[in-house]
Protein backbone atom coordinates (compact mmCIF):
# COMPACT_ATOMS: atom_id res chain seq x y z
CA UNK A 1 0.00 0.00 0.00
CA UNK A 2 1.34 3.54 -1.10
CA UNK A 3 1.33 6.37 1.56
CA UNK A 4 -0.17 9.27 0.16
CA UNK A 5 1.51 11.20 3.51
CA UNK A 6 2.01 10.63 6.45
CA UNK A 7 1.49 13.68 9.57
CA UNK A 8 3.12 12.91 13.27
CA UNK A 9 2.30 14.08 16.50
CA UNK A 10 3.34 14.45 19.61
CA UNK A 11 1.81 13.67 23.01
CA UNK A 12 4.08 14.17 26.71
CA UNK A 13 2.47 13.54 30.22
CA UNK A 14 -0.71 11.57 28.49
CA UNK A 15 -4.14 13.34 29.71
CA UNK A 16 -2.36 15.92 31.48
CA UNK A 17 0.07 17.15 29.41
CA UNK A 18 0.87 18.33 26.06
CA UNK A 19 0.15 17.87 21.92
CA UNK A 20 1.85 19.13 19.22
CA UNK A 21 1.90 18.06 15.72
CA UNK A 22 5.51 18.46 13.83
CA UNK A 23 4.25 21.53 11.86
CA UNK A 24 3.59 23.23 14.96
CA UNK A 25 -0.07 24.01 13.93
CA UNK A 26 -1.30 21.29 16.97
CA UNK A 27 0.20 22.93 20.05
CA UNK A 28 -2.28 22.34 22.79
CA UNK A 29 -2.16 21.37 26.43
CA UNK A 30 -4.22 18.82 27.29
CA UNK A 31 -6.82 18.48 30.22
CA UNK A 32 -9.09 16.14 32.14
CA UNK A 33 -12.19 17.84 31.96
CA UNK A 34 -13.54 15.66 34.97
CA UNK A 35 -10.67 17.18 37.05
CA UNK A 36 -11.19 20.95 38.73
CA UNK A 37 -9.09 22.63 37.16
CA UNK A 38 -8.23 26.11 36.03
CA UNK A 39 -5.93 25.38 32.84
CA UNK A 40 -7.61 25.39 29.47
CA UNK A 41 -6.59 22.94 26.89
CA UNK A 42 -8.18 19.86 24.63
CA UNK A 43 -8.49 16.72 25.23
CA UNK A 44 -8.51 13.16 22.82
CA UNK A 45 -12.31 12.83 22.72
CA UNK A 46 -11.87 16.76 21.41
CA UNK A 47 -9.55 15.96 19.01
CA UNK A 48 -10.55 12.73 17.98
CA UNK A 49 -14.12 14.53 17.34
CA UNK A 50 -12.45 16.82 14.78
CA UNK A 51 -10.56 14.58 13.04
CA UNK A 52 -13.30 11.70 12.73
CA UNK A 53 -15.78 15.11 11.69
CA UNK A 54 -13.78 16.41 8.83
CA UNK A 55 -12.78 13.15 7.48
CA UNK A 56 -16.56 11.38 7.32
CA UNK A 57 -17.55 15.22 5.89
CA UNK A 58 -15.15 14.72 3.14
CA UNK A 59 -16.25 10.87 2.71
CA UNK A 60 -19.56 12.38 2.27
CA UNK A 61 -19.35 14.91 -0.26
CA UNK A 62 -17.50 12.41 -2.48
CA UNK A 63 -20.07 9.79 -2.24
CA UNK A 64 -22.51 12.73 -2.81
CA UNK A 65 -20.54 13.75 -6.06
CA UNK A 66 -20.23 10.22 -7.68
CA UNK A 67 -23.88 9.80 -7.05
CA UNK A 68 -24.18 13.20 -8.86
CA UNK A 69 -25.85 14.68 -5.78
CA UNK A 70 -25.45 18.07 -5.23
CA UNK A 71 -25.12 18.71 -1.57
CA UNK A 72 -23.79 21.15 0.83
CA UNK A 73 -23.04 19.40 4.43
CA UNK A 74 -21.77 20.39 8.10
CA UNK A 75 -20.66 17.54 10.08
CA UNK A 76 -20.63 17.57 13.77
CA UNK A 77 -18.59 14.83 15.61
CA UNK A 78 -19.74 13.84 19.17
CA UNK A 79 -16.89 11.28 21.08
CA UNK A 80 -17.95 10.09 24.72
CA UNK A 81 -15.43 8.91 27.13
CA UNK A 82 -17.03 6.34 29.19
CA UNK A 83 -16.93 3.81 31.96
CA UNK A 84 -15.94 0.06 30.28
CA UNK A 85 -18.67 -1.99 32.08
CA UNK A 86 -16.92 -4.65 30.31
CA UNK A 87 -13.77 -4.27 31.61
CA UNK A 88 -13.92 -2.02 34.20
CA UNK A 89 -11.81 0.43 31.98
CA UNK A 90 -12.86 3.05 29.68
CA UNK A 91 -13.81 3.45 26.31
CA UNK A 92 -15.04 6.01 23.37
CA UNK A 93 -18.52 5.95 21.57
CA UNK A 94 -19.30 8.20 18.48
CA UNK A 95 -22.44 10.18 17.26
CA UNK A 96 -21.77 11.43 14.20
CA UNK A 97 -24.60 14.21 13.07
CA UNK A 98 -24.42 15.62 9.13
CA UNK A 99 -26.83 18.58 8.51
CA UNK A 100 -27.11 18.29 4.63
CA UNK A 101 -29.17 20.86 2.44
CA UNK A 102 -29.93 19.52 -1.50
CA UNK A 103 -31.55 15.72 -0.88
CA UNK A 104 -34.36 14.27 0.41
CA UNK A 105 -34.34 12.32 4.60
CA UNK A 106 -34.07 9.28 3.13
CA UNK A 107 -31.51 10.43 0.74
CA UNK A 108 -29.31 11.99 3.45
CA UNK A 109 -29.66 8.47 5.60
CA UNK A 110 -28.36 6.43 2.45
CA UNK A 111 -25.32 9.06 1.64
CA UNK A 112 -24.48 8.87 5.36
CA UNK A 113 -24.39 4.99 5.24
CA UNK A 114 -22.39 4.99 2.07
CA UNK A 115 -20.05 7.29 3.59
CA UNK A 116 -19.70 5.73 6.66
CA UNK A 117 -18.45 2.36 4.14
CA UNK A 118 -15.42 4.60 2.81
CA UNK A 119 -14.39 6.94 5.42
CA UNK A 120 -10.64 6.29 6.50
CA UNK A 121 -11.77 6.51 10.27
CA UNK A 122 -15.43 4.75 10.06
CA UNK A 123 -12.76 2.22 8.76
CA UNK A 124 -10.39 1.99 11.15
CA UNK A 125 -13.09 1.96 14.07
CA UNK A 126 -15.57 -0.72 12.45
CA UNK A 127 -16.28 -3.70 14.95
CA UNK A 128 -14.41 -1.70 17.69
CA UNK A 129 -16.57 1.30 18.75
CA UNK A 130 -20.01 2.57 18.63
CA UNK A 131 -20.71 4.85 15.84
CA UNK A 132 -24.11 6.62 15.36
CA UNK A 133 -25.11 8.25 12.38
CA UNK A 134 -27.44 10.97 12.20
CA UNK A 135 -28.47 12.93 9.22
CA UNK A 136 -30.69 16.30 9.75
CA UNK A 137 -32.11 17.66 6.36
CA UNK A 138 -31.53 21.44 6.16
């Protein structure tokens, strides 16, 4: 498999520490925001939220094209941390919610399902967390 690119990051002192990506555009401390605390920062539900946002946004604007559907979309990405009854540990659940202007309800529902097939991180999640999709017709 060729890499198209590849991006790195950073992380020191894990959910109380610090992120920065090697461009220096990521350069965020990073807080619990269970704990009392007065320092601002992000967190890896926060960031995870973008990341998963923007990518299934894109996924969805390229299924909407090769379907010749012209849309205009706002994704919103929702990442719960939460208590492992499993395991005892903890683990992440997503809601992801498109608000999409140009197609019909049940057309938004099947573009969301075809782009949750071909996103790079519905991918990489499948079979390992809970992902809800949600599409709101503007």
């Amino acid at each position: 498999m060729s890499h198209l690119f590849t991006t790195k990051a950073t992380a020191k002192g894990g959910r109380g520490g610090h992120v920065t990506s090697e461009d220096g555009v990521i350069d965020l401390n990073v807080v619990m925001p269970t704990e009392n605390t007065d320092e601002t920062g992000t967190n890896p539900e926060q960031l995870f939220a973008a990341g998963y946002a923007a990518c299934y946004d894109g996924a969805l604007n390229l299924v909407a094209k090769n379907q010749k559907k012209d849309i205009d979309s706002t994704t919103h990405g929702e990442v719960s941390f939460m208590k492992d009854e499993a395991d005892g540990g903890f683990k992440v659940g997503v809601k992801l919610i498109s608000e999409i202007s140009g197609v019909s309800q049940d057309e938004a529902d099947e573009l969301m399902q075809e782009a949750h097939k071909v996103c790079p991180y519905s991918k990489a999640t499948r079979g390992n967390i809970e992902v809800e999709l949600e599409a709101v017709v503007k």
